[in-house]
PDB file of N, CA and C in Angstrom:
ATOM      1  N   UNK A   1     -14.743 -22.270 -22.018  1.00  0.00           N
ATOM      2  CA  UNK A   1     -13.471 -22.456 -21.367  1.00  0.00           C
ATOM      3  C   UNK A   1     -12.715 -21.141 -21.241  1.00  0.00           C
ATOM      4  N   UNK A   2     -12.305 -20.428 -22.316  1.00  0.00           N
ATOM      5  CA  UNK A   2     -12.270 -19.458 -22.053  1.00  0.00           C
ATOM      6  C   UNK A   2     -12.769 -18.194 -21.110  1.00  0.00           C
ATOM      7  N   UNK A   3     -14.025 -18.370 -21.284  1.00  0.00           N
ATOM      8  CA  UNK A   3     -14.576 -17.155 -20.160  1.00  0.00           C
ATOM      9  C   UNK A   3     -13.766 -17.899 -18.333  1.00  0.00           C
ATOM     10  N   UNK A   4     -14.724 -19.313 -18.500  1.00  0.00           N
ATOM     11  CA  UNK A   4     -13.515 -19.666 -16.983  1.00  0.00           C
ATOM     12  C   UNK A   4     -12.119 -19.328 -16.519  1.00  0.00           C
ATOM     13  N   UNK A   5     -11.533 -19.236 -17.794  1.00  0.00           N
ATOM     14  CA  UNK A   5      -9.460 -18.839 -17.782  1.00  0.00           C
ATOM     15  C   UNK A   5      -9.499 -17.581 -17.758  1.00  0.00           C
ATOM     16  N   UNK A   6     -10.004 -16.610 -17.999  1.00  0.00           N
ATOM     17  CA  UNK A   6      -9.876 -15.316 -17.961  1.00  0.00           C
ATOM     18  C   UNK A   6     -10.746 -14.731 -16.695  1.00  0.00           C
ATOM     19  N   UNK A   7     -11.647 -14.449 -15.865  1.00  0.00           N
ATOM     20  CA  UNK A   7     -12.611 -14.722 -14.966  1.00  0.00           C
ATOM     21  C   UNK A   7     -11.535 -14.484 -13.717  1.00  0.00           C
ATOM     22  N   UNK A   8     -10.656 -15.467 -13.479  1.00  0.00           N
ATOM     23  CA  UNK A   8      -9.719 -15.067 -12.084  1.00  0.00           C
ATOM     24  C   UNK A   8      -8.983 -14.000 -12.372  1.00  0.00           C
ATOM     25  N   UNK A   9      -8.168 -14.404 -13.785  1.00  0.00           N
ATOM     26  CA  UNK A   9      -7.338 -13.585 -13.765  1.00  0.00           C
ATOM     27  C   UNK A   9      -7.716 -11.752 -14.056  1.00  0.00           C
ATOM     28  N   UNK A  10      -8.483 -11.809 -14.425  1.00  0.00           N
ATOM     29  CA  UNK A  10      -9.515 -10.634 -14.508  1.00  0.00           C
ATOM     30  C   UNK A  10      -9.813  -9.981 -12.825  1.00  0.00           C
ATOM     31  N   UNK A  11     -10.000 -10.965 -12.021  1.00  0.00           N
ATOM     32  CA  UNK A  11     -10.241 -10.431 -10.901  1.00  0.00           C
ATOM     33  C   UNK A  11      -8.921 -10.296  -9.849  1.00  0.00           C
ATOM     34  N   UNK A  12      -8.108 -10.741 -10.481  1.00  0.00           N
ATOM     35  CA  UNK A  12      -6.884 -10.486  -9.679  1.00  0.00           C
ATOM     36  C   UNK A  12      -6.850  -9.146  -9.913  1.00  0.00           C
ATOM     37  N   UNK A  13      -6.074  -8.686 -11.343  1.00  0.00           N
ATOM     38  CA  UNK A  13      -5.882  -7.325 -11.932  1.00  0.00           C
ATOM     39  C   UNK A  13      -6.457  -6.599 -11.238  1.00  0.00           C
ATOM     40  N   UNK A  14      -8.098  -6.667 -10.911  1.00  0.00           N
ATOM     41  CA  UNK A  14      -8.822  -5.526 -10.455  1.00  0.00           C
ATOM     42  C   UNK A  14      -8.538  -5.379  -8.951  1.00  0.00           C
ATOM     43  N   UNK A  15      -8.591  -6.937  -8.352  1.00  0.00           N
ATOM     44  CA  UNK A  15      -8.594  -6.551  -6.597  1.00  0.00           C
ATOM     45  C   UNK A  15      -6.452  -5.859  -6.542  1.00  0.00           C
ATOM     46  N   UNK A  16      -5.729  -6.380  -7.712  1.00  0.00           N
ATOM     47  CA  UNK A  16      -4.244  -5.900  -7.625  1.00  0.00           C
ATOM     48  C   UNK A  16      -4.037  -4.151  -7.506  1.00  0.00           C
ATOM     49  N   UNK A  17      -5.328  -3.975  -8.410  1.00  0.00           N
ATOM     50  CA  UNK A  17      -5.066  -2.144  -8.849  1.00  0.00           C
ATOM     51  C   UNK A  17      -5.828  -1.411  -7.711  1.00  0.00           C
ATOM     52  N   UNK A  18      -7.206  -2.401  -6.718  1.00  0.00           N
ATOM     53  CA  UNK A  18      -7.996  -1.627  -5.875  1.00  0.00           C
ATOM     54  C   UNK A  18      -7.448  -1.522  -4.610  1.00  0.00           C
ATOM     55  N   UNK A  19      -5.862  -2.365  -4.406  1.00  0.00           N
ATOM     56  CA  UNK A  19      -5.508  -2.470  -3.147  1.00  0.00           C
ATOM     57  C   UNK A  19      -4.522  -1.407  -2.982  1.00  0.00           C
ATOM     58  N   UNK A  20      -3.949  -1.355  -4.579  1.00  0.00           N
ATOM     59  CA  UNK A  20      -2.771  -0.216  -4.512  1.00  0.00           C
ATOM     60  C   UNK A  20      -2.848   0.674  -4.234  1.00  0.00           C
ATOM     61  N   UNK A  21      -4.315   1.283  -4.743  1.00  0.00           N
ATOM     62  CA  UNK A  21      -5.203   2.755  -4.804  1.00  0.00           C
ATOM     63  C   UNK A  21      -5.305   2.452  -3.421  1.00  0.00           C
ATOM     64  N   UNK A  22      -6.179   2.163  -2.458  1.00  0.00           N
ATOM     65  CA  UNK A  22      -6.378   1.747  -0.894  1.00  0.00           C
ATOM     66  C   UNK A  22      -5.065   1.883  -0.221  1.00  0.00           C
ATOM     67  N   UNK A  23      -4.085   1.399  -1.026  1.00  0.00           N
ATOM     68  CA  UNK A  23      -2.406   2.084   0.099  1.00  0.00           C
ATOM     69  C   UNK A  23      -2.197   2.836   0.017  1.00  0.00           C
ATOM     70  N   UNK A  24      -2.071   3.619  -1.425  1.00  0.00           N
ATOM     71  CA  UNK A  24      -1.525   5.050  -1.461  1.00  0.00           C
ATOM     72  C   UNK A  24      -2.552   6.132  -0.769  1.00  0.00           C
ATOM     73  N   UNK A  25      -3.764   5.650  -1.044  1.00  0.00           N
ATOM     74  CA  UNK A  25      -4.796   6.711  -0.084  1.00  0.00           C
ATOM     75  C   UNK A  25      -4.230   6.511   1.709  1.00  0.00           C
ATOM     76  N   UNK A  26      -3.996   5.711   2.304  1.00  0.00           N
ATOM     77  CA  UNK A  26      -3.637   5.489   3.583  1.00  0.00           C
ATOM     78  C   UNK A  26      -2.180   5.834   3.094  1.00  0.00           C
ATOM     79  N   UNK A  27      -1.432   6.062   2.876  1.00  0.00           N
ATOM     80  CA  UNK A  27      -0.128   6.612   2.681  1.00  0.00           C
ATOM     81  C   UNK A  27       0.000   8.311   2.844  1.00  0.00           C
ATOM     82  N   UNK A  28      -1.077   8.864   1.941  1.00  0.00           N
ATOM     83  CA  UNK A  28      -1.247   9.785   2.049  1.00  0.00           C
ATOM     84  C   UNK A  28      -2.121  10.550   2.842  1.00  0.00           C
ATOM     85  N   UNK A  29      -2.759  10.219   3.918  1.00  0.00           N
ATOM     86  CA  UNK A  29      -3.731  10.238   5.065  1.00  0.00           C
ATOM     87  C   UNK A  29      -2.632  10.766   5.913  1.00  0.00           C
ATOM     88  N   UNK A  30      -1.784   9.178   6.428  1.00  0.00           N
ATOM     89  CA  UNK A  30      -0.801   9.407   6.838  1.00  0.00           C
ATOM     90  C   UNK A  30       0.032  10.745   6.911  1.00  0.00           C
ATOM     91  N   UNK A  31       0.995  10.932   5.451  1.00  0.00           N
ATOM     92  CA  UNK A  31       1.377  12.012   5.345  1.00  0.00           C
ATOM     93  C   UNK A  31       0.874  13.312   5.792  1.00  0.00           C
ATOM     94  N   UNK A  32      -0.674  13.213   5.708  1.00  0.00           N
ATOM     95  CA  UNK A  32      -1.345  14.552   5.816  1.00  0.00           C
ATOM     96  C   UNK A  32      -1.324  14.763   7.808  1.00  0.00           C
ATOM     97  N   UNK A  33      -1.632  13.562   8.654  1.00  0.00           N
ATOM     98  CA  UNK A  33      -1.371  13.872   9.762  1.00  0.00           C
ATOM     99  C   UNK A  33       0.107  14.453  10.109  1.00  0.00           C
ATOM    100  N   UNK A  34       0.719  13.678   9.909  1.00  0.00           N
ATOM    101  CA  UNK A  34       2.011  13.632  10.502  1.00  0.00           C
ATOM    102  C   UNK A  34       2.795  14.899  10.044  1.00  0.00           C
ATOM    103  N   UNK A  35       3.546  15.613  11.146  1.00  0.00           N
ATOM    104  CA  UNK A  35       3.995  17.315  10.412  1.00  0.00           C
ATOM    105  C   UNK A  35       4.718  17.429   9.751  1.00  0.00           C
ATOM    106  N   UNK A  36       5.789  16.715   9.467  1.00  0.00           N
ATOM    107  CA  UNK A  36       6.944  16.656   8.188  1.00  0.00           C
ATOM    108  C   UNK A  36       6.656  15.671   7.344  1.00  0.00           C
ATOM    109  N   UNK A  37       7.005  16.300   6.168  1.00  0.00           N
ATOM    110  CA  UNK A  37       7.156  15.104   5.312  1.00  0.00           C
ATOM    111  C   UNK A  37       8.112  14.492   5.213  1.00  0.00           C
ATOM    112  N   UNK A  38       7.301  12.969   5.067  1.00  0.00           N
ATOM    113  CA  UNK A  38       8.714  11.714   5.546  1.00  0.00           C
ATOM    114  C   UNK A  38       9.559  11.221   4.468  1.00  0.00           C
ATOM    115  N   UNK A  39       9.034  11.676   3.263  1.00  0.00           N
ATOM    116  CA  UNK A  39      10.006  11.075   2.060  1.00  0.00           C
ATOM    117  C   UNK A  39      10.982  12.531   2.087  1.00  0.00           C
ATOM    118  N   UNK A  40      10.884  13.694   2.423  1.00  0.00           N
ATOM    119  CA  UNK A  40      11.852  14.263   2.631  1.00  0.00           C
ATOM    120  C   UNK A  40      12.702  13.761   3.122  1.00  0.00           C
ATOM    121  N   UNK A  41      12.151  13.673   4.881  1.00  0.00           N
ATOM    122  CA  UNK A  41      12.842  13.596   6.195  1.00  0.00           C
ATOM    123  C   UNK A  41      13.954  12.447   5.800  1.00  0.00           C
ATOM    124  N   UNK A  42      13.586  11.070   5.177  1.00  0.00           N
ATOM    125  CA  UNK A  42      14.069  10.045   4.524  1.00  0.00           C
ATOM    126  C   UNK A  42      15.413  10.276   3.897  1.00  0.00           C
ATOM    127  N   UNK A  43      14.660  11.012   2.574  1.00  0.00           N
ATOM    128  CA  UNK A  43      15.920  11.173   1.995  1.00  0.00           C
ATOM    129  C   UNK A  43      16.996  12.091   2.098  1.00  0.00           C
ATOM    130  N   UNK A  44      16.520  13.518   2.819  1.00  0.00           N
ATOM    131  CA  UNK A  44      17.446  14.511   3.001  1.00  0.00           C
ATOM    132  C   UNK A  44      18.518  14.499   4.283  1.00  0.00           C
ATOM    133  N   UNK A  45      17.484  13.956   4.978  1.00  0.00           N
ATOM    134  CA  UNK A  45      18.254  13.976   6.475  1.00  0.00           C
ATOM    135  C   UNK A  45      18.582  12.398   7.075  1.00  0.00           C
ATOM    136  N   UNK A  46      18.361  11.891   5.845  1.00  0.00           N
ATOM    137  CA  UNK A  46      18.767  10.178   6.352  1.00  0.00           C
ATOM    138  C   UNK A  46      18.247   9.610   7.312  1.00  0.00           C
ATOM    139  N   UNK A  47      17.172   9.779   7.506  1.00  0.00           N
ATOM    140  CA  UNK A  47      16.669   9.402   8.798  1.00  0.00           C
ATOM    141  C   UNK A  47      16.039   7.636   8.729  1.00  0.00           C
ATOM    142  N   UNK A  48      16.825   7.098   9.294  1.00  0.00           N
ATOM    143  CA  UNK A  48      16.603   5.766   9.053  1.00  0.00           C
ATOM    144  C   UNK A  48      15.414   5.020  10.119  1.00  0.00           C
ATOM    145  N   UNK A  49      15.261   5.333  11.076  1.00  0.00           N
ATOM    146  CA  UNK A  49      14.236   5.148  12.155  1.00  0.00           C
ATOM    147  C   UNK A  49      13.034   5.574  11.172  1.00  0.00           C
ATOM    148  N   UNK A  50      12.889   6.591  10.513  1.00  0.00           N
ATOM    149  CA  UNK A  50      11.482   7.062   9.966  1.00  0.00           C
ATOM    150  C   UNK A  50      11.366   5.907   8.631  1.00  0.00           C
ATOM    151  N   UNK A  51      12.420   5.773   7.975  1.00  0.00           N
ATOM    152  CA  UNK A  51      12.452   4.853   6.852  1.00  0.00           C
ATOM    153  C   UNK A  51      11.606   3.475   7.135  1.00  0.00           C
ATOM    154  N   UNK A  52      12.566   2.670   8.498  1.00  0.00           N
ATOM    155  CA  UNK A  52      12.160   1.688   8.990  1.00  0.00           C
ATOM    156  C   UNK A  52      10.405   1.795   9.620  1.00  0.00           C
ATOM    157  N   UNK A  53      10.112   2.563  10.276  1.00  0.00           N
ATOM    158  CA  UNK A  53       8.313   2.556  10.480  1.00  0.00           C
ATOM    159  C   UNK A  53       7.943   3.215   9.259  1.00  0.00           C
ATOM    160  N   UNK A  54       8.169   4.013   8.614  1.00  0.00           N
ATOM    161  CA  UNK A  54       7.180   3.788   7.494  1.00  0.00           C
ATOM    162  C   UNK A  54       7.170   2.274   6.480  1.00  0.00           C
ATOM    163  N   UNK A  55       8.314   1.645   6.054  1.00  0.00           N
ATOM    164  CA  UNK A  55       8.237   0.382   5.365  1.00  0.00           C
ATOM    165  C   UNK A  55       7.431  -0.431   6.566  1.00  0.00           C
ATOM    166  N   UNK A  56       7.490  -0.357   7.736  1.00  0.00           N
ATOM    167  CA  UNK A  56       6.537  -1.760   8.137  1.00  0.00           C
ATOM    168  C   UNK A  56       5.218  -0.575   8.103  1.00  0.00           C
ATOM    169  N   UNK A  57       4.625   0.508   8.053  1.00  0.00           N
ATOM    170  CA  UNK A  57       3.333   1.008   7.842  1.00  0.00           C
ATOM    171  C   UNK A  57       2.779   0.515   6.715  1.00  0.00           C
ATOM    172  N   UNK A  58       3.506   0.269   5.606  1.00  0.00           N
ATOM    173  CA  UNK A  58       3.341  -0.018   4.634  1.00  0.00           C
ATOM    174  C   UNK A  58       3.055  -1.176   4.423  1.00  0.00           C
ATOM    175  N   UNK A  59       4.066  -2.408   5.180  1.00  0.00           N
ATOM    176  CA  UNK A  59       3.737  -3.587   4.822  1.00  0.00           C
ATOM    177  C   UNK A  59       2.272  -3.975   5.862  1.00  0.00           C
ATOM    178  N   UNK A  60       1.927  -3.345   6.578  1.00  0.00           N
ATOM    179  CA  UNK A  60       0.872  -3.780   7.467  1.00  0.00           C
ATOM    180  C   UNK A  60      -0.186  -3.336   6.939  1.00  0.00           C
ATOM    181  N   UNK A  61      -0.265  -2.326   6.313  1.00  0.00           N
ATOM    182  CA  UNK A  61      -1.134  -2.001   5.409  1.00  0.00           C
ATOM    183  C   UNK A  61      -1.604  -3.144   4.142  1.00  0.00           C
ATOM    184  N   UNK A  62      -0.480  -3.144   3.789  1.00  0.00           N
ATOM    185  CA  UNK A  62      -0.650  -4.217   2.422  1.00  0.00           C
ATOM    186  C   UNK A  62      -1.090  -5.561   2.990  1.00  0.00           C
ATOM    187  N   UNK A  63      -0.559  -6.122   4.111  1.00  0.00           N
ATOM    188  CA  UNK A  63      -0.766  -7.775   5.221  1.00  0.00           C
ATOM    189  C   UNK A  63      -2.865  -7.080   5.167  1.00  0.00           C
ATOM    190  N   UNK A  64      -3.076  -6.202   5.469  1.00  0.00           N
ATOM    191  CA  UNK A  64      -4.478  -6.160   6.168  1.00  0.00           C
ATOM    192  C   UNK A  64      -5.044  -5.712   4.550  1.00  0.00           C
ATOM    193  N   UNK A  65      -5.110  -5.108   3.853  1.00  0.00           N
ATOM    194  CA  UNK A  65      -6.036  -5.225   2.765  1.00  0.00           C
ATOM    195  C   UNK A  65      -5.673  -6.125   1.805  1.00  0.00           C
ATOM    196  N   UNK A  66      -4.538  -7.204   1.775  1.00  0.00           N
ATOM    197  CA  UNK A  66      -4.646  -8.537   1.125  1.00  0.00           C
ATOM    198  C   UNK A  66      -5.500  -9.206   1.729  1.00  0.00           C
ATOM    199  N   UNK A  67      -5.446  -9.491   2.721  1.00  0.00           N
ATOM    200  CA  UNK A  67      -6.541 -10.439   3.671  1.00  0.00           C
ATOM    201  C   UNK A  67      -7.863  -9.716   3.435  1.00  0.00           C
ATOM    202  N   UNK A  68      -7.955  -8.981   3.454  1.00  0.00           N
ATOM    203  CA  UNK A  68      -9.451  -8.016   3.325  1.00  0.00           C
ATOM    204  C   UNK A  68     -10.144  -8.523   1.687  1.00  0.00           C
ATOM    205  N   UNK A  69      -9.182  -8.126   0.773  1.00  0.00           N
ATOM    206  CA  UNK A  69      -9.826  -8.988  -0.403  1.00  0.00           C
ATOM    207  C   UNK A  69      -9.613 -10.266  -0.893  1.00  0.00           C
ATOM    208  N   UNK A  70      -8.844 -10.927   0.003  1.00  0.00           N
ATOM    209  CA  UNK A  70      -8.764 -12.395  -0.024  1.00  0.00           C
ATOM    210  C   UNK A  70      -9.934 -13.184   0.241  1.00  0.00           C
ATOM    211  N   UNK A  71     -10.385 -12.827   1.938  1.00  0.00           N
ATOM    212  CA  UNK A  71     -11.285 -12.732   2.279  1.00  0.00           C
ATOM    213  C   UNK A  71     -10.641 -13.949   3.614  1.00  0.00           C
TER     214      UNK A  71
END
């Protein structure tokens, strides 16, 4: 019984930590194209247009590799 109760939750943890690693690598891809950096641009110069497309880059990212290890 045990091995069954631990078994998901075991595989959550792992697909939780392999998706995070998978965003921040596409986060930082990102960054590397694009010519300024946007957590500057963000915070120094307030730039709220850059704020707003990067949070939905982010969430579309996260929408497509949940489904990816969901399956």
């Amino acid at each position: 019984m045990d091995e069954f109760f631990f078994k998901p939750i075991l595989a959550s943890i792992i697909y939780s930590v392999l998706g995070f690693i998978i965003l921040l690598m596409c986060y930082f891809i990102i960054e590397k194209i694009t010519p300024e950096k946007s957590w500057k641009e963000i915070v120094e110069n307030k730039n709220t247009a850059l704020a707003i497309v990067l949070g939905a880059f982010i969430l579309g990212i996260s929408f497509i590799i949940g489904m990816a290890i969901h399956g």
